[in-house]
Protein backbone atom coordinates (compact mmCIF):
# COMPACT_ATOMS: atom_id res chain seq x y z
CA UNK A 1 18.53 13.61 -1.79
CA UNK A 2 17.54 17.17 -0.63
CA UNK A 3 19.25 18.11 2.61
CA UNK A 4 17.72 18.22 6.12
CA UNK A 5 17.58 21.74 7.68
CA UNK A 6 19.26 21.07 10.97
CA UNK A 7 17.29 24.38 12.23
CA UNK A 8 14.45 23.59 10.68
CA UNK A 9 14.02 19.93 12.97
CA UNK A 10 15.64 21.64 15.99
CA UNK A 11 12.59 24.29 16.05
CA UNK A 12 10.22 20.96 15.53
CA UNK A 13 11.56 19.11 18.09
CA UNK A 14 11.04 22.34 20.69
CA UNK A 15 7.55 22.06 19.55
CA UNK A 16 6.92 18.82 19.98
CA UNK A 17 8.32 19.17 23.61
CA UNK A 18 4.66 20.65 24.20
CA UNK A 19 3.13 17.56 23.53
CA UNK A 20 3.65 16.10 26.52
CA UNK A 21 3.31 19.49 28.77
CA UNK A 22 1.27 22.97 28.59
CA UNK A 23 4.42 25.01 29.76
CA UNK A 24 8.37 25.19 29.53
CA UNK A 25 10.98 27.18 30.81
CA UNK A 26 13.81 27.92 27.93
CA UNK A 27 15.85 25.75 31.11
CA UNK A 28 13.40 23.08 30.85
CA UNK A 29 13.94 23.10 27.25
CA UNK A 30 17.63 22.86 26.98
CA UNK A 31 17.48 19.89 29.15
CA UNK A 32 15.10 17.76 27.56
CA UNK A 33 17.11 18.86 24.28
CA UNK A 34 20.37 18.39 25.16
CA UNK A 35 20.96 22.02 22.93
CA UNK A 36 22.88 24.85 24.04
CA UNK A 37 21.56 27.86 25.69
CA UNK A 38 21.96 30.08 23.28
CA UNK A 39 20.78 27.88 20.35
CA UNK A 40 17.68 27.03 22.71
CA UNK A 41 16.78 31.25 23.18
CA UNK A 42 17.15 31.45 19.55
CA UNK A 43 14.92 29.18 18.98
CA UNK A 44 12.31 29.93 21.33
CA UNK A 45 12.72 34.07 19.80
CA UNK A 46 12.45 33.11 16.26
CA UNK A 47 8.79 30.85 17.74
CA UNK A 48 7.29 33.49 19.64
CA UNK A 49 7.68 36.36 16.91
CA UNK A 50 5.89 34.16 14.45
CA UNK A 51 3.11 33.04 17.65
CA UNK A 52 3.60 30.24 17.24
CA UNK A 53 4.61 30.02 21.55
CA UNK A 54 3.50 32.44 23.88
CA UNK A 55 5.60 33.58 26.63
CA UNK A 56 3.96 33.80 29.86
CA UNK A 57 5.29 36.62 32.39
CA UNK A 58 7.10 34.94 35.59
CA UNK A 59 10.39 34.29 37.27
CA UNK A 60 11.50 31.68 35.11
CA UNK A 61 9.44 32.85 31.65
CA UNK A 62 7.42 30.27 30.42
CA UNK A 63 6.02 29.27 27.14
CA UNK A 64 3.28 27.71 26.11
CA UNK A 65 1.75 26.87 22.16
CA UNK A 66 -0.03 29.67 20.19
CA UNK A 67 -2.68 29.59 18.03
CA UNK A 68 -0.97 29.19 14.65
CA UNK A 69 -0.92 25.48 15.80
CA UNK A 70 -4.46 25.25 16.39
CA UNK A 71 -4.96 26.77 13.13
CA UNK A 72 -2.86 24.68 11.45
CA UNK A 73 -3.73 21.49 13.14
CA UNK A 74 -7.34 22.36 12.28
CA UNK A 75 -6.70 22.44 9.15
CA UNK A 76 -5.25 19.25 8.97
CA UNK A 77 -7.98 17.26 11.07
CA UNK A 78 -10.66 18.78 7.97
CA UNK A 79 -8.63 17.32 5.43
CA UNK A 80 -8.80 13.86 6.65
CA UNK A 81 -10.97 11.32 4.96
CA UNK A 82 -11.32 8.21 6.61
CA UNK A 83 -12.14 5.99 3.97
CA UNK A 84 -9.33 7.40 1.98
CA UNK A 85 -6.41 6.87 4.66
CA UNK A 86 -8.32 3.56 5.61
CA UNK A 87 -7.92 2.29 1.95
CA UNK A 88 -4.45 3.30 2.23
CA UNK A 89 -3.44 1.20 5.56
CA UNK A 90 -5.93 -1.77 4.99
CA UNK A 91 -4.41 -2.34 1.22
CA UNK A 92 -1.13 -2.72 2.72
CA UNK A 93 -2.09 -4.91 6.16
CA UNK A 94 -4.13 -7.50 3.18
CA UNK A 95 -0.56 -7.81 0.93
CA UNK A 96 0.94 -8.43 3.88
CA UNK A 97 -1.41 -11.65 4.85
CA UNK A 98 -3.12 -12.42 2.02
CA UNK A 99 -6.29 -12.40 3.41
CA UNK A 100 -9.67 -10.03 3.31
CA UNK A 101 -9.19 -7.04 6.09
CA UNK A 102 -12.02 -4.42 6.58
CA UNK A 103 -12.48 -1.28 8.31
CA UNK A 104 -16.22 -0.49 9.69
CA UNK A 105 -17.66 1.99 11.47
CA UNK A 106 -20.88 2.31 13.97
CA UNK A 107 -24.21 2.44 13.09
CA UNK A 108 -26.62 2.30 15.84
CA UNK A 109 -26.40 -1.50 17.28
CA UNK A 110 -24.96 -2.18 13.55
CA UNK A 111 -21.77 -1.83 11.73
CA UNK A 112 -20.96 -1.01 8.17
CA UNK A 113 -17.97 -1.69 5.90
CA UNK A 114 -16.61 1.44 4.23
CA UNK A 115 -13.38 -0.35 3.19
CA UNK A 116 -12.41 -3.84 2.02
CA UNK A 117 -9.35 -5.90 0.24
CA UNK A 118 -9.73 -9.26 -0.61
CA UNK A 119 -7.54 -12.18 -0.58
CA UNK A 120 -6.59 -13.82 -3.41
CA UNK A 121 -7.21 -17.41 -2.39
CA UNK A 122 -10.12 -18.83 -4.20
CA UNK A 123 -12.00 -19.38 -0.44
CA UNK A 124 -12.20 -16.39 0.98
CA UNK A 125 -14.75 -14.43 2.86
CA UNK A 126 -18.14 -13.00 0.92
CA UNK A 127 -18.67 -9.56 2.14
CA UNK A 128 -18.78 -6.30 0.60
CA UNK A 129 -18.30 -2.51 1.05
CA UNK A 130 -21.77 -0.73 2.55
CA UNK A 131 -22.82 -4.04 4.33
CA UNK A 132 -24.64 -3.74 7.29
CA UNK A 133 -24.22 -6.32 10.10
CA UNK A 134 -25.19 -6.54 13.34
CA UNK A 135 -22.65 -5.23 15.67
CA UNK A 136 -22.34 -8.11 18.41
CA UNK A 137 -21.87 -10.60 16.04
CA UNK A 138 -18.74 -8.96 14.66
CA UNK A 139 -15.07 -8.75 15.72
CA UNK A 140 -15.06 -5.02 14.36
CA UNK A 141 -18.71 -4.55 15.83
CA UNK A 142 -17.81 -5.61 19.17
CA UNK A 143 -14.56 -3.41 19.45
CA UNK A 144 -16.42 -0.52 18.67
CA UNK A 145 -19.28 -2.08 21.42
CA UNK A 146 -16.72 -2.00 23.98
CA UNK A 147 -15.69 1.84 23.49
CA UNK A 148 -19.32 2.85 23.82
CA UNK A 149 -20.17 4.39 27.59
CA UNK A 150 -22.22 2.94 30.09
CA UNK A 151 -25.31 4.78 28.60
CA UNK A 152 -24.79 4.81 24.85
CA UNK A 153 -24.12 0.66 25.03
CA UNK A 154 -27.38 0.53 27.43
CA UNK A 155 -29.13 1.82 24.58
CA UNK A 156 -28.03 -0.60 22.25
CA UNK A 157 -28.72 -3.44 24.03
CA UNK A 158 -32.13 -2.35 25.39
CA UNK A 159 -33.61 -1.42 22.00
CA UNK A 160 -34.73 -5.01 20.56
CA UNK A 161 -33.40 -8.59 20.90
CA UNK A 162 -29.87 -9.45 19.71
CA UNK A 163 -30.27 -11.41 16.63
CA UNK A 164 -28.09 -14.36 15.90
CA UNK A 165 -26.37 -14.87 12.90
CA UNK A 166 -25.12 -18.47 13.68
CA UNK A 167 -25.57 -20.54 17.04
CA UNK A 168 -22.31 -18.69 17.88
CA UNK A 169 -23.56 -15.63 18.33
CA UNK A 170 -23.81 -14.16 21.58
CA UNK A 171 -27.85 -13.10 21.91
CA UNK A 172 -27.74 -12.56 25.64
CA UNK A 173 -27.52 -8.82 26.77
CA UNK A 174 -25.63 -9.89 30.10
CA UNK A 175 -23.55 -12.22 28.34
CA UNK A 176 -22.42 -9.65 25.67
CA UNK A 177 -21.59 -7.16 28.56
CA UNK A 178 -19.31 -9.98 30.26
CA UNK A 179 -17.86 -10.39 26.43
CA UNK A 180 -17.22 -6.77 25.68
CA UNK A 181 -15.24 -6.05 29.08
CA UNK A 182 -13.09 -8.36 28.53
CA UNK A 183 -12.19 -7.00 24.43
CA UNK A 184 -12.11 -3.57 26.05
CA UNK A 185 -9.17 -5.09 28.12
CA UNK A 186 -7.03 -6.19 25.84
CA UNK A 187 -8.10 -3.65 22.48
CA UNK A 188 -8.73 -7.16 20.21
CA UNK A 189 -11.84 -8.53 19.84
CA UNK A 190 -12.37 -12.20 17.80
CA UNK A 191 -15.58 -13.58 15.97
CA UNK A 192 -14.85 -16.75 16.48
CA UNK A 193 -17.98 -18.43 13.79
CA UNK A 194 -20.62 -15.97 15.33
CA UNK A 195 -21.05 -13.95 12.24
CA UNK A 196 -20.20 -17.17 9.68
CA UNK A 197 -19.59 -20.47 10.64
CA UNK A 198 -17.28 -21.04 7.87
CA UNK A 199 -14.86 -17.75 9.05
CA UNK A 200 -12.63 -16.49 11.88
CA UNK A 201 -11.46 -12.99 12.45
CA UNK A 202 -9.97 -10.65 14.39
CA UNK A 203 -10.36 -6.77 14.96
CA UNK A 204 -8.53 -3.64 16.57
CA UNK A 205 -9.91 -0.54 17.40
CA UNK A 206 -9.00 3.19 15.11
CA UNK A 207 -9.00 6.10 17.20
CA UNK A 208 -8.71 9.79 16.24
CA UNK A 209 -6.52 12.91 17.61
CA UNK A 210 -8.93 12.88 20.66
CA UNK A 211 -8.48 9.47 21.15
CA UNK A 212 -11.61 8.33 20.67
CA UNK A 213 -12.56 4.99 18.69
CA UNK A 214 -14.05 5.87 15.26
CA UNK A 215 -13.92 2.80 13.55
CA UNK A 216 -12.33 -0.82 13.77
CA UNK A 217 -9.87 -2.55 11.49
CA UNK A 218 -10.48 -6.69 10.93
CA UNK A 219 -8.46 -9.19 9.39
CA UNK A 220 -11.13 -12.18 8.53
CA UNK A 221 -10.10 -16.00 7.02
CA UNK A 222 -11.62 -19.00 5.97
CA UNK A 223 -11.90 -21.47 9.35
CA UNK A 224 -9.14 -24.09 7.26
CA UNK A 225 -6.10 -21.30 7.17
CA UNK A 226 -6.79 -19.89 11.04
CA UNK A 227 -4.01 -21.77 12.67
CA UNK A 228 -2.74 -20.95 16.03
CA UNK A 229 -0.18 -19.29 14.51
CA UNK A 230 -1.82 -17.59 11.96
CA UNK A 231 -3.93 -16.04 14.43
CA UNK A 232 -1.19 -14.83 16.26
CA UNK A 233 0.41 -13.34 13.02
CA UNK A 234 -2.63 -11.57 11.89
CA UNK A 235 -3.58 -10.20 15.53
CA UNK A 236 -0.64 -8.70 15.18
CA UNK A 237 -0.79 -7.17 11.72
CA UNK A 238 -4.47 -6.34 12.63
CA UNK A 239 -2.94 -4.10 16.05
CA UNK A 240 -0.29 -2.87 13.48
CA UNK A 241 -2.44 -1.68 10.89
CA UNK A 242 -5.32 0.10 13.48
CA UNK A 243 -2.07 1.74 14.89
CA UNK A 244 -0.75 3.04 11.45
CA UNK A 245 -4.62 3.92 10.20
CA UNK A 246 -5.02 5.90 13.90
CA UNK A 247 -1.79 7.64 13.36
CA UNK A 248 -3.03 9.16 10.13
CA UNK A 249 -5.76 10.28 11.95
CA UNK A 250 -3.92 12.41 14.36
CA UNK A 251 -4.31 9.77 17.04
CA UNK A 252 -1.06 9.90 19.36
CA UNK A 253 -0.29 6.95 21.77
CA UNK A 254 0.95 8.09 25.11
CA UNK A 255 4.07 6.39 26.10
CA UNK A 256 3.54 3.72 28.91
């Protein structure tokens, strides 16, 4: 295998260090390294005549990122295709399970399917990429719901009546608020028979490098194979999956 440049990860993990705050001291940086002095005002040299820190005049010198970054990281965020990375994650969260998983987005008080993998068990749920559904009757719907503000989800609710897709469906504006508080708290929402009778699923929520939600992941099954168990499984894999799809979107989780 080709080797590692020592250097090369050194110099990425003084970047990186910026991450987490605007501006370092070399000090600061040999501490959270561990690297020697010398090594570390090497390092932060060889950075700053390329631009790609800044020093910033004071007693001790600071540093902060330079614009090559943003160019580069630009650059990155208008290469990403969604549905691309999305077919990517959800093919290998479905071989995992065995069961359909799809990732919508938001549509006005509706979501549609860009992505979808099957299972291979003869029942399994009918759906299909470019369906529209109504949002509050959907596990991926109502994750995306809950990420709305204040105003934007008043404006879905206010515009018309909720329509039901099965007497599980919540129809009540007050009741869906109550609902969609509670999915907001714990990132997992659950259609538990309100979009079809005959299905259960479970959804997490995709966010990009500003952290905001851009689309939902689901893992759906037929009502006979959603065992306790199973549901704890697949909320799992469904978490797992949104995670990995969010990562390849530049999303970065903040350590708690």
């Amino acid at each position: 295998m080709p080797r590692v440049v020592p250097a090369v990860i050194r110099a990425l993990d003084v970047l990186e260090l910026f991450l987490d705050c605007p501006q370092l001291s070399a000090r600061q940086v040999m501490e959270r390294l561990d690297l020697p002095r010398t090594t570390v005002h090497e390092l932060l040299v060889t950075l700053e005549a390329r631009s790609y820190l800044i020093s910033v005049p004071g007693q001790p010198v600071q540093y902060r990122l330079g614009m090559p970054l943003f160019q580069l990281g630009a650059a990155f965020a208008g290469r990403l295709d969604l549905v691309r990375e999305a077919q990517c994650v959800a093919r290998d969260v479905a071989a995992a399970c065995d069961e359909a998983v799809h990732v919508a987005v938001l549509d006005g008080a509706d979501v549609i399917y860009l992505v979808k993998f099957d299972s291979t068990h003869p029942v399994r749920m009918v759906s299909a990429v470019g369906r529209r559904l109504p949002a509050h009757c959907t596990a991926v719907g109502k994750i995306l719901l809950s990420a709305l503000d204040e105003a934007s989800l008043d404006d879905v609710l206010t515009k018309g009546d909720l329509p039901g897709m099965t007497p599980d469906s919540i129809t009540d504006p007050d009741r869906l608020r109550e609902h969609l508080e509670r999915v907001r708290a714990d990132d997992v929402a659950v259609d538990i028979g309100e979009s079809d009778s005959a299905m259960r699923c479970v959804a997490a929520s995709i966010r990009d490098h500003s952290g905001t939600t851009i689309a939902a992941m689901s893992l759906s099954a037929p009502i006979i194979r959603w065992t306790p168990e199973a549901h704890v499984e697949w909320t799992g894999l469904v978490r797992e999956g949104a995670a990995a799809l969010s990562a390849r979107m530049g999303y970065r989780a903040l350590p708690r």
